[in-house]
PDB file of N, CA and C in Angstrom:
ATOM      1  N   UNK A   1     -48.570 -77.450 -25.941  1.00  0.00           N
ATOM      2  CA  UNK A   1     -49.740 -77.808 -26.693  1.00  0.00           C
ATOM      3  C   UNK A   1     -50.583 -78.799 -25.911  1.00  0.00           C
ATOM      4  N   UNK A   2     -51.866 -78.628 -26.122  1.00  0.00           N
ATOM      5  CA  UNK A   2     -52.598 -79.651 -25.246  1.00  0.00           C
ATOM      6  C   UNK A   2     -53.038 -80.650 -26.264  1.00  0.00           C
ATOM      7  N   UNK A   3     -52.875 -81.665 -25.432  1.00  0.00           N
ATOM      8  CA  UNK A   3     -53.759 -83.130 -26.502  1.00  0.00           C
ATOM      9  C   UNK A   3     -54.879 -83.003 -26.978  1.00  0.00           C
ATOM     10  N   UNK A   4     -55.233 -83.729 -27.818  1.00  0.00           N
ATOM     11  CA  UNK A   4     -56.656 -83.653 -28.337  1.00  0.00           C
ATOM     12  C   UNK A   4     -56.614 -85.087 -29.076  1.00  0.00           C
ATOM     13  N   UNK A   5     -57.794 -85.274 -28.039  1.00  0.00           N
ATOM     14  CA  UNK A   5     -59.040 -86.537 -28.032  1.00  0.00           C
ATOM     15  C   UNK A   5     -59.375 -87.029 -29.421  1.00  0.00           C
ATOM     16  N   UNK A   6     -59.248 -88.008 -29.941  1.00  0.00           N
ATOM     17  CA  UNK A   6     -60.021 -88.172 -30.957  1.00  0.00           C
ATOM     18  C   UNK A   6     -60.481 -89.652 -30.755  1.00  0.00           C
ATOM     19  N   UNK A   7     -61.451 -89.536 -31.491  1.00  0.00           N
ATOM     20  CA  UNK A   7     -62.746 -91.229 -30.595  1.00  0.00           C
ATOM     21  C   UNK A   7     -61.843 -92.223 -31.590  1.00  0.00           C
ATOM     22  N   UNK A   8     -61.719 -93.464 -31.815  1.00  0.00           N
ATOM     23  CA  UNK A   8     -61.509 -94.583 -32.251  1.00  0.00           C
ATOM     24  C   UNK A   8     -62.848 -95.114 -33.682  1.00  0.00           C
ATOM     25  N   UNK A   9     -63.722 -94.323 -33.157  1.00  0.00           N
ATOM     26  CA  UNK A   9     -64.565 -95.166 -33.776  1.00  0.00           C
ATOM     27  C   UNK A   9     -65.243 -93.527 -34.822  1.00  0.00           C
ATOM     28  N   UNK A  10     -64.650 -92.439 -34.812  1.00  0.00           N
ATOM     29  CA  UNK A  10     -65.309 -91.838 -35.320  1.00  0.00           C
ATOM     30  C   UNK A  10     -65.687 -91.856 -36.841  1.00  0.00           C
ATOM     31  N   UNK A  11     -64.894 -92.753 -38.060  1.00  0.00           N
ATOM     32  CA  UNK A  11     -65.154 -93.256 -39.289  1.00  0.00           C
ATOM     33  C   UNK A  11     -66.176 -93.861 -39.295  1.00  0.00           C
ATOM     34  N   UNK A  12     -67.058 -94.252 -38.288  1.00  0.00           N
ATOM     35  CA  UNK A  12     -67.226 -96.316 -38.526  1.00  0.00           C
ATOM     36  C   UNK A  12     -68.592 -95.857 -39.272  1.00  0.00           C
ATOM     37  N   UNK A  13     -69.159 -96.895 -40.123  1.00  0.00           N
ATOM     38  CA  UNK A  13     -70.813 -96.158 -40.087  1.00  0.00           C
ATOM     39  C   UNK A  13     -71.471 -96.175 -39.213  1.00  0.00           C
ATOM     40  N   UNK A  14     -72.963 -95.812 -39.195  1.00  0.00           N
ATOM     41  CA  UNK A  14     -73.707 -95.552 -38.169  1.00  0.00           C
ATOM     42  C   UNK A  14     -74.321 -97.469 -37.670  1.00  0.00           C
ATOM     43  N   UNK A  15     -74.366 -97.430 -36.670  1.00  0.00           N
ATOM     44  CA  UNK A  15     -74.818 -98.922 -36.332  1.00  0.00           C
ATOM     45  C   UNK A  15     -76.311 -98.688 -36.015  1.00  0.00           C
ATOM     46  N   UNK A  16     -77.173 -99.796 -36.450  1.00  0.00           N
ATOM     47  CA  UNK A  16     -78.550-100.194 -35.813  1.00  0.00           C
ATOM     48  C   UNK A  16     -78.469-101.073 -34.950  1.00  0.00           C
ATOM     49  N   UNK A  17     -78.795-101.094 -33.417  1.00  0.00           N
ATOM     50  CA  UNK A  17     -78.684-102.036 -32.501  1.00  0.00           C
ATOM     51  C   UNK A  17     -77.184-103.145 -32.844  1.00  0.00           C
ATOM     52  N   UNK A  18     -76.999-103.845 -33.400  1.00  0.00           N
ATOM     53  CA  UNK A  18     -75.651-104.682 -33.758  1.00  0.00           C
ATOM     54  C   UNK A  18     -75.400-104.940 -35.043  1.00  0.00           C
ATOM     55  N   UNK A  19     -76.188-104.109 -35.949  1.00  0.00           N
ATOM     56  CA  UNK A  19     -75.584-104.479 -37.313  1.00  0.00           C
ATOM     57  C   UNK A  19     -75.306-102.963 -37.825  1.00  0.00           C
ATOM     58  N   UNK A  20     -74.204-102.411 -38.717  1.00  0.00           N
ATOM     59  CA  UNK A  20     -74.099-101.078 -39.427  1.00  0.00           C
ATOM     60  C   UNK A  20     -74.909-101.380 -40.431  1.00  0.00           C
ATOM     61  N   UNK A  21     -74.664 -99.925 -40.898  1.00  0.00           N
ATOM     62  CA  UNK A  21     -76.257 -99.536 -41.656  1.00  0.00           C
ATOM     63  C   UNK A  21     -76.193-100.413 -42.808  1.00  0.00           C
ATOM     64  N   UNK A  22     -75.121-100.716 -43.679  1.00  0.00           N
ATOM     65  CA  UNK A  22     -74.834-100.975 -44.747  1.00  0.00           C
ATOM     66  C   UNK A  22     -75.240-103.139 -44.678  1.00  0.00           C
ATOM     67  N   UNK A  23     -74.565-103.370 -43.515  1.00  0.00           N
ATOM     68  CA  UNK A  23     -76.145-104.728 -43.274  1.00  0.00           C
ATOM     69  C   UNK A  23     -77.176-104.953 -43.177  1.00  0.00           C
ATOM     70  N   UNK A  24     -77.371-103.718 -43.275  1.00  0.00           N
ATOM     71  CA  UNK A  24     -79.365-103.617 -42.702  1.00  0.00           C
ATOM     72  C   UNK A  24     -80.318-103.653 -43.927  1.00  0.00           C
ATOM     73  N   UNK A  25     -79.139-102.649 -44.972  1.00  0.00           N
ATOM     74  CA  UNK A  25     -79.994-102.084 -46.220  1.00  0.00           C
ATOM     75  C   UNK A  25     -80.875-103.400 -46.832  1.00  0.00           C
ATOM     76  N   UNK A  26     -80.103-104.185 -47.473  1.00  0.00           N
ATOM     77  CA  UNK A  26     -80.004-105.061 -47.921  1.00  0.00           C
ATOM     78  C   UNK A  26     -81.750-106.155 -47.423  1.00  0.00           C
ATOM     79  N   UNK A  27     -81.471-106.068 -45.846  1.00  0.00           N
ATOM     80  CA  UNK A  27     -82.865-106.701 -45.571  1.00  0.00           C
ATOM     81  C   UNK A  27     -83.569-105.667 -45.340  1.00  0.00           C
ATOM     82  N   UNK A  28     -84.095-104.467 -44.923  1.00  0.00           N
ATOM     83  CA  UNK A  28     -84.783-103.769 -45.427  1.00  0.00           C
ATOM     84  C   UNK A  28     -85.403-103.620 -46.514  1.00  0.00           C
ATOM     85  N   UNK A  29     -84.806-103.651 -47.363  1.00  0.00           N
ATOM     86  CA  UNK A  29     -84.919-103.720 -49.075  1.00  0.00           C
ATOM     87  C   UNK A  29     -85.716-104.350 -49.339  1.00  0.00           C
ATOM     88  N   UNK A  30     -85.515-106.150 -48.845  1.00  0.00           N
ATOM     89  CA  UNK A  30     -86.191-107.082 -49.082  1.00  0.00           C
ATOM     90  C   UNK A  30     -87.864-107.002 -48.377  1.00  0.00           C
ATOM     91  N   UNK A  31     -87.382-106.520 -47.396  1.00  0.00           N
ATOM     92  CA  UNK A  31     -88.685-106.438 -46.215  1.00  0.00           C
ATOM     93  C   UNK A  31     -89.696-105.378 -47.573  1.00  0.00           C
ATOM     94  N   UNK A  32     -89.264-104.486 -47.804  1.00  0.00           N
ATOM     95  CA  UNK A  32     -90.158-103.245 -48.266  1.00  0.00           C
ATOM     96  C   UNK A  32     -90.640-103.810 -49.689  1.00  0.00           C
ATOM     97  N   UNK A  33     -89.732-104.697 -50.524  1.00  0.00           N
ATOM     98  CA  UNK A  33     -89.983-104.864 -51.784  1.00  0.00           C
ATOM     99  C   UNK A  33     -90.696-106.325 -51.533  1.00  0.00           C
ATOM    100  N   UNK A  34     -91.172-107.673 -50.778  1.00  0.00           N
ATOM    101  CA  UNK A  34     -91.702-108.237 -50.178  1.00  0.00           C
ATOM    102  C   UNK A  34     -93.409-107.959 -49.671  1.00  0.00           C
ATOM    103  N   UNK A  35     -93.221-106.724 -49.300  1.00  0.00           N
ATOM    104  CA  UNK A  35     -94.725-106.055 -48.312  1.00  0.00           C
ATOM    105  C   UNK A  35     -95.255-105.947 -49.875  1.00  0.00           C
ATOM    106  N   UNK A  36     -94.597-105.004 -50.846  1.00  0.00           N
ATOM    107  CA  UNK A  36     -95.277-104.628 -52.206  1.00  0.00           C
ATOM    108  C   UNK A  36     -95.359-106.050 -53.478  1.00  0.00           C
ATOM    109  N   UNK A  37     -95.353-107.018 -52.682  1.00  0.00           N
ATOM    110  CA  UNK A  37     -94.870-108.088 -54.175  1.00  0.00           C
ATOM    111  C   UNK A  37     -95.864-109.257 -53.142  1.00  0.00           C
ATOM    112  N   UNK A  38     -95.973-109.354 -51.852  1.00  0.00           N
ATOM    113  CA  UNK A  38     -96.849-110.085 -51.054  1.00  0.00           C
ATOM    114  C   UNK A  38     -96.181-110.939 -51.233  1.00  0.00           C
ATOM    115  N   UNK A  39     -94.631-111.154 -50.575  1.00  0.00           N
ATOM    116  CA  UNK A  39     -93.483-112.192 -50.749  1.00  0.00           C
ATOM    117  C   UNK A  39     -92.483-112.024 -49.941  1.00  0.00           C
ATOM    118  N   UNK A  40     -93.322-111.711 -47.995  1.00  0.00           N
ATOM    119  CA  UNK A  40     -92.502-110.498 -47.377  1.00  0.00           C
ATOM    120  C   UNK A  40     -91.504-111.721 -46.776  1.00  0.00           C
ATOM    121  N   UNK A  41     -92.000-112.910 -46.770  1.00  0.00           N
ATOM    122  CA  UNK A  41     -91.032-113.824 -46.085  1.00  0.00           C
ATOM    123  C   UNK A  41     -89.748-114.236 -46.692  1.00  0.00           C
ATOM    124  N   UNK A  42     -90.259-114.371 -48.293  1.00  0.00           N
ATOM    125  CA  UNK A  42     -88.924-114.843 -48.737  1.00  0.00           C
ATOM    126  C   UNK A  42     -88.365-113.618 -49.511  1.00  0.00           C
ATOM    127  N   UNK A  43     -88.505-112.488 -49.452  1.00  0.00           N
ATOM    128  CA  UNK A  43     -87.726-111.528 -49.983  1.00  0.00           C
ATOM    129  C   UNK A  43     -86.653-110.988 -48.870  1.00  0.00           C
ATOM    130  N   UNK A  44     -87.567-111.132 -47.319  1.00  0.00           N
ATOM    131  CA  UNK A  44     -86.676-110.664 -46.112  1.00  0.00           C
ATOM    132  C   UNK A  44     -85.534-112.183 -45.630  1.00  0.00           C
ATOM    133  N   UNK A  45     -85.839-112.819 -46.055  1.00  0.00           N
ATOM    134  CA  UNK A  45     -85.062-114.329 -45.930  1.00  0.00           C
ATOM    135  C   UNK A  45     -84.015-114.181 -47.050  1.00  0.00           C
ATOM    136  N   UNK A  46     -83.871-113.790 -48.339  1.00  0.00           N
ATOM    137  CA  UNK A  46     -82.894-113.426 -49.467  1.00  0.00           C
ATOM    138  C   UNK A  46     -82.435-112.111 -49.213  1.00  0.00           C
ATOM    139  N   UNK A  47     -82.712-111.126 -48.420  1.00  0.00           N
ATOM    140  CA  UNK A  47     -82.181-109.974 -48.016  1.00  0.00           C
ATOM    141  C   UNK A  47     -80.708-110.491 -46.584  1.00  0.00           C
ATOM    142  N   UNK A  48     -81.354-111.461 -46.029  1.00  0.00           N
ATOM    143  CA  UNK A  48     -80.420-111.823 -44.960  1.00  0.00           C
ATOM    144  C   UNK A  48     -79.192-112.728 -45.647  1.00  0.00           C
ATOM    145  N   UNK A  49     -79.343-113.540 -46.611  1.00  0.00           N
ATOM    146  CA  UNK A  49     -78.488-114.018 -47.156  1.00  0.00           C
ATOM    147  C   UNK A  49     -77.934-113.128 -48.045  1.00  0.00           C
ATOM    148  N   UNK A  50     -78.035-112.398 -48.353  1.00  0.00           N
ATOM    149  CA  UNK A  50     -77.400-111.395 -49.113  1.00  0.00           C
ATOM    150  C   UNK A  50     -76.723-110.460 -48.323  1.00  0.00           C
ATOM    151  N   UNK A  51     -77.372-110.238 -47.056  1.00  0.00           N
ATOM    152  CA  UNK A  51     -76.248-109.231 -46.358  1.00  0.00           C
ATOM    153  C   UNK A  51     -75.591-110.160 -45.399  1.00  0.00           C
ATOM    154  N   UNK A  52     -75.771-111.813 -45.416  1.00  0.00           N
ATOM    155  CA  UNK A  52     -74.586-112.160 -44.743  1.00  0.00           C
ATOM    156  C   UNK A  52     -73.564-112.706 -45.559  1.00  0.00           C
ATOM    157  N   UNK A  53     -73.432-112.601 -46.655  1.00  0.00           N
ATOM    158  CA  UNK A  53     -72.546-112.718 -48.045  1.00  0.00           C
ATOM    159  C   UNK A  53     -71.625-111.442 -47.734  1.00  0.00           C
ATOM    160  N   UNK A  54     -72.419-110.371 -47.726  1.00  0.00           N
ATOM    161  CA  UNK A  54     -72.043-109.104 -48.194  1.00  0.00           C
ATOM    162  C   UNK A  54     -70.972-108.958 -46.769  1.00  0.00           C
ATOM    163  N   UNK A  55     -71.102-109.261 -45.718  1.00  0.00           N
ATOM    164  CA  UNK A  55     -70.512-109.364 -44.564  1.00  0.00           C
ATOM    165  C   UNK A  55     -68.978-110.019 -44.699  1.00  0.00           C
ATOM    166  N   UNK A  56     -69.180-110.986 -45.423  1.00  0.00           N
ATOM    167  CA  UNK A  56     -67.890-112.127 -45.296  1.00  0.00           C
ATOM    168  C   UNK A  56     -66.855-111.329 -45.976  1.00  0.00           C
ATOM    169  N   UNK A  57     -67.784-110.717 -47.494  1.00  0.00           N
ATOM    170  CA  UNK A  57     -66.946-110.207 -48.358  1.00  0.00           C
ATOM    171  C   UNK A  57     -66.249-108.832 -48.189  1.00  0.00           C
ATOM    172  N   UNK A  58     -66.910-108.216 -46.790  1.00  0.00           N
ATOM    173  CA  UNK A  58     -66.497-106.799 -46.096  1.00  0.00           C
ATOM    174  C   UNK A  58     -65.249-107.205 -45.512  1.00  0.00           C
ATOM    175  N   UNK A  59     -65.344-108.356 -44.657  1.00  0.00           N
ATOM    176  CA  UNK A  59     -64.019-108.707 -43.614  1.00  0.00           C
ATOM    177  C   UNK A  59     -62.847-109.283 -44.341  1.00  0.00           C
ATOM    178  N   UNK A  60     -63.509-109.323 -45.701  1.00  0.00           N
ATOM    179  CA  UNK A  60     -62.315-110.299 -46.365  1.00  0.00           C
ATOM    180  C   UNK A  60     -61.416-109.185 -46.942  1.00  0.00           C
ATOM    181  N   UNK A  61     -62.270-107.910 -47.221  1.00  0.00           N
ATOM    182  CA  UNK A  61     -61.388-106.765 -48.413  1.00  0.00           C
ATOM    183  C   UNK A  61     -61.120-105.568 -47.329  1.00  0.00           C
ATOM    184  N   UNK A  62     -60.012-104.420 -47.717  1.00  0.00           N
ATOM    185  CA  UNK A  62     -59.897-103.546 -47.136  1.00  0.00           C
ATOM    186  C   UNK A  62     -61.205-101.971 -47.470  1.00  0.00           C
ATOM    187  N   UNK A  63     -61.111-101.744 -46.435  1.00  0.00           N
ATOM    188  CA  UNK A  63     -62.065-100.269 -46.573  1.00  0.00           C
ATOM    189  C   UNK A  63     -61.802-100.184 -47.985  1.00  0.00           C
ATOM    190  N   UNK A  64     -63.498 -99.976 -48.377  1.00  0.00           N
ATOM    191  CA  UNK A  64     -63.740 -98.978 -49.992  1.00  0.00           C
ATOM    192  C   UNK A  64     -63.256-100.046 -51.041  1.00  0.00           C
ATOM    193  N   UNK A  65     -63.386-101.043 -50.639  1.00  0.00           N
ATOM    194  CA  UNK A  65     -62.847-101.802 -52.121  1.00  0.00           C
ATOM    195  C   UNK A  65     -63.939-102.433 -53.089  1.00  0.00           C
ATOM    196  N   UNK A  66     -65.369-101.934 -52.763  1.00  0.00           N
ATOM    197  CA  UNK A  66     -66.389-102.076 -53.632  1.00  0.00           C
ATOM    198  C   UNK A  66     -66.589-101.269 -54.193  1.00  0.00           C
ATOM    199  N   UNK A  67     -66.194 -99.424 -53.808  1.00  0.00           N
ATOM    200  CA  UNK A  67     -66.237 -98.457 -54.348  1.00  0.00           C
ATOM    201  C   UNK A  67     -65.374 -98.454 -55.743  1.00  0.00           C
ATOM    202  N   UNK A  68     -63.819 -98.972 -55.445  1.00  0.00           N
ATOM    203  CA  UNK A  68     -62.859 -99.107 -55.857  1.00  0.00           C
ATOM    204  C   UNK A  68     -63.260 -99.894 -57.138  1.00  0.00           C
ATOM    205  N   UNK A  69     -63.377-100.832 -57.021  1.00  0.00           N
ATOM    206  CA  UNK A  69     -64.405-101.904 -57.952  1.00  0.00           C
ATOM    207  C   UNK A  69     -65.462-101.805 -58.518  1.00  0.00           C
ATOM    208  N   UNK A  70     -66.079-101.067 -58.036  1.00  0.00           N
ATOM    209  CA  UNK A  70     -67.189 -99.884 -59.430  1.00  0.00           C
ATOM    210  C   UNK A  70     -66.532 -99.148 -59.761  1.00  0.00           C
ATOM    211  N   UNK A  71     -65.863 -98.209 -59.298  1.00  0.00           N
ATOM    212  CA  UNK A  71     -65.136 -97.064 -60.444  1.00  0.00           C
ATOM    213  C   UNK A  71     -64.295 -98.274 -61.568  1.00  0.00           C
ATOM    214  N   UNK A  72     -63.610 -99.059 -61.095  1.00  0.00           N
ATOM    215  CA  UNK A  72     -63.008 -99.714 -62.074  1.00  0.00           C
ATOM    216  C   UNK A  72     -63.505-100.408 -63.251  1.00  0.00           C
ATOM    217  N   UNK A  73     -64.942-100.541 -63.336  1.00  0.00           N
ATOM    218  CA  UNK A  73     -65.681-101.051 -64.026  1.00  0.00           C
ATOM    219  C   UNK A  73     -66.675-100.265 -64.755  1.00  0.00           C
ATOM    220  N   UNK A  74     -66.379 -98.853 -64.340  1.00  0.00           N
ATOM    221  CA  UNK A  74     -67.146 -98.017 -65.310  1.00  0.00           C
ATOM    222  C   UNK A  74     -68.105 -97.528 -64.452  1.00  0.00           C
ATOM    223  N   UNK A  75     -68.002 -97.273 -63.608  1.00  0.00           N
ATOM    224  CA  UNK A  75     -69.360 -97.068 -62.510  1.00  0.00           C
ATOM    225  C   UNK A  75     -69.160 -96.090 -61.748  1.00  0.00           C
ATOM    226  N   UNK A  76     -68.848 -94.636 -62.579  1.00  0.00           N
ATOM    227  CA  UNK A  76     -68.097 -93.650 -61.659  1.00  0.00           C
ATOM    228  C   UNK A  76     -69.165 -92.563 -60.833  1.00  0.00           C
ATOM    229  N   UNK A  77     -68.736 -92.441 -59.678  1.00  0.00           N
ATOM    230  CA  UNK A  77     -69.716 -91.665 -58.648  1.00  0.00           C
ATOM    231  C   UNK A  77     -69.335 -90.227 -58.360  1.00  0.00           C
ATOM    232  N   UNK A  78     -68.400 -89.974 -59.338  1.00  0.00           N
ATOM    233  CA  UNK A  78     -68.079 -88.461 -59.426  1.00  0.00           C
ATOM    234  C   UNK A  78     -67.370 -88.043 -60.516  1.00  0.00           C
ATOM    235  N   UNK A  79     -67.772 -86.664 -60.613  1.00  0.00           N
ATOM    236  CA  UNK A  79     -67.412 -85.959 -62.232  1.00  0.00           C
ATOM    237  C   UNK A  79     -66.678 -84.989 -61.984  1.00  0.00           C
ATOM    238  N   UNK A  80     -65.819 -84.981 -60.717  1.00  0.00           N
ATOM    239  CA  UNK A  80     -65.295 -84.020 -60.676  1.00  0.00           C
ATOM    240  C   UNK A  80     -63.673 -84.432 -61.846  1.00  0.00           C
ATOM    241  N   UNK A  81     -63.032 -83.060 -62.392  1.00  0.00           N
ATOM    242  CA  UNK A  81     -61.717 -82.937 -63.224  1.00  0.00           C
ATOM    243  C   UNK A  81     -60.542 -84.029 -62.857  1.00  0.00           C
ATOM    244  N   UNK A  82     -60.527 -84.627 -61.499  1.00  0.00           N
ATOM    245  CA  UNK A  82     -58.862 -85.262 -60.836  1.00  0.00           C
ATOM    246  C   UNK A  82     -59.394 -86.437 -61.099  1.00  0.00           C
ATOM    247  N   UNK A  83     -60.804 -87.128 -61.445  1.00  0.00           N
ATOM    248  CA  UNK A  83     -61.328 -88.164 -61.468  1.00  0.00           C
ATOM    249  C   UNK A  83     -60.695 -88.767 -63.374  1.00  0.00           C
ATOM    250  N   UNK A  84     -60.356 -89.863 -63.347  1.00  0.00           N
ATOM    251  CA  UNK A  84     -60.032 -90.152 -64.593  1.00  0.00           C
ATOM    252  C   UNK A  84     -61.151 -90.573 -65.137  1.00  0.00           C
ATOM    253  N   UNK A  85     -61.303 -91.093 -66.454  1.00  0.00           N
ATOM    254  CA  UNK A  85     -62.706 -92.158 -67.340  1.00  0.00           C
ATOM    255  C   UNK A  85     -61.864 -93.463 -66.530  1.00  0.00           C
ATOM    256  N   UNK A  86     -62.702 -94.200 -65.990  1.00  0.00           N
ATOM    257  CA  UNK A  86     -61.944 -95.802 -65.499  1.00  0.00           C
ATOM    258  C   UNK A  86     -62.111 -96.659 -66.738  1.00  0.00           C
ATOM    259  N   UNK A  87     -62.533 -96.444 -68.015  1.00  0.00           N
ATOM    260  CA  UNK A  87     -62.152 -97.126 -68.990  1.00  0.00           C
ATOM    261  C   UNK A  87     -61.147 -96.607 -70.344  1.00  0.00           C
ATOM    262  N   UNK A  88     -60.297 -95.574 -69.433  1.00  0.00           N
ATOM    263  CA  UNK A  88     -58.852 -95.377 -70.359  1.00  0.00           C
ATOM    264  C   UNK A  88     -58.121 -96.377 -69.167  1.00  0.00           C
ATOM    265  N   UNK A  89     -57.672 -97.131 -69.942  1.00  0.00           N
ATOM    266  CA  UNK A  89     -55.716 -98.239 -69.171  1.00  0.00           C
ATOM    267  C   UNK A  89     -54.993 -98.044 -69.058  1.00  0.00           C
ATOM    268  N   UNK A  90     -54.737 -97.150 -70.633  1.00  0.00           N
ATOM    269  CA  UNK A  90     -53.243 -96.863 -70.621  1.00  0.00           C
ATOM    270  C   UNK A  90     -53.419 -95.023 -71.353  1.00  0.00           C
ATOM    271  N   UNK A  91     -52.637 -94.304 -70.336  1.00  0.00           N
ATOM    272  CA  UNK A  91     -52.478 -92.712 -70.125  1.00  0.00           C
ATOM    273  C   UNK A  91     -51.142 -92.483 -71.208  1.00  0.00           C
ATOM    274  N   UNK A  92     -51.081 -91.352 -71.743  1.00  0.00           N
ATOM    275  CA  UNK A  92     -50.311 -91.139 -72.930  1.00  0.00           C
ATOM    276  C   UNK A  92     -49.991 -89.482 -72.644  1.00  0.00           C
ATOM    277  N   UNK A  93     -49.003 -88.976 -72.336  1.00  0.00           N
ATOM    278  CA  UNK A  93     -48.926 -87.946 -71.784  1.00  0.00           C
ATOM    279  C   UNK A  93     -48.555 -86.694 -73.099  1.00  0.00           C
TER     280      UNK A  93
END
């Protein structure tokens, strides 16, 4: 059998110059909702503190544990059948 290559990094999200996408949103957001509110400084200044919050709280938890933490709270992102209601606790067979 021959080996096969697989990259290290092929999960990761997509990066913009040194930040992944999911740091960026956040000041983007601010930048775009700022340009429309004529408040581009301090909406893109609360976008950076918000995605360097959002940063600490990435390195602190394992992969998907915000996902994890909306479904658990009622915040479900799929309807498929294997998916439970996240506000039954206790299952009764």
């Amino acid at each position: 059998m021959k080996e096969t290559r697989i990259p290290t990094r092929a999960d990761q999200p997509p990066q913009l110059l040194l930040w992944s996408a999911d740091e960026c949103l956040p000041v983007l957001l601010g930048l775009g909702l700022g340009i429309m509110i004529n408040q581009v400084f301090v909406c893109t200044v609360t976008g950076m503190i918000i995605s360097h919050f959002y940063r600490k709280f990435r390195d602190l938890h394992p992969d998907g544990y915000l996902l994890h933490l909306a479904y658990w709270y009622g915040f479900g992102f799929c309807r498929s059948k294997s998916m439970l209601n996240p506000w039954i606790k206790r299952l009764i067979p």
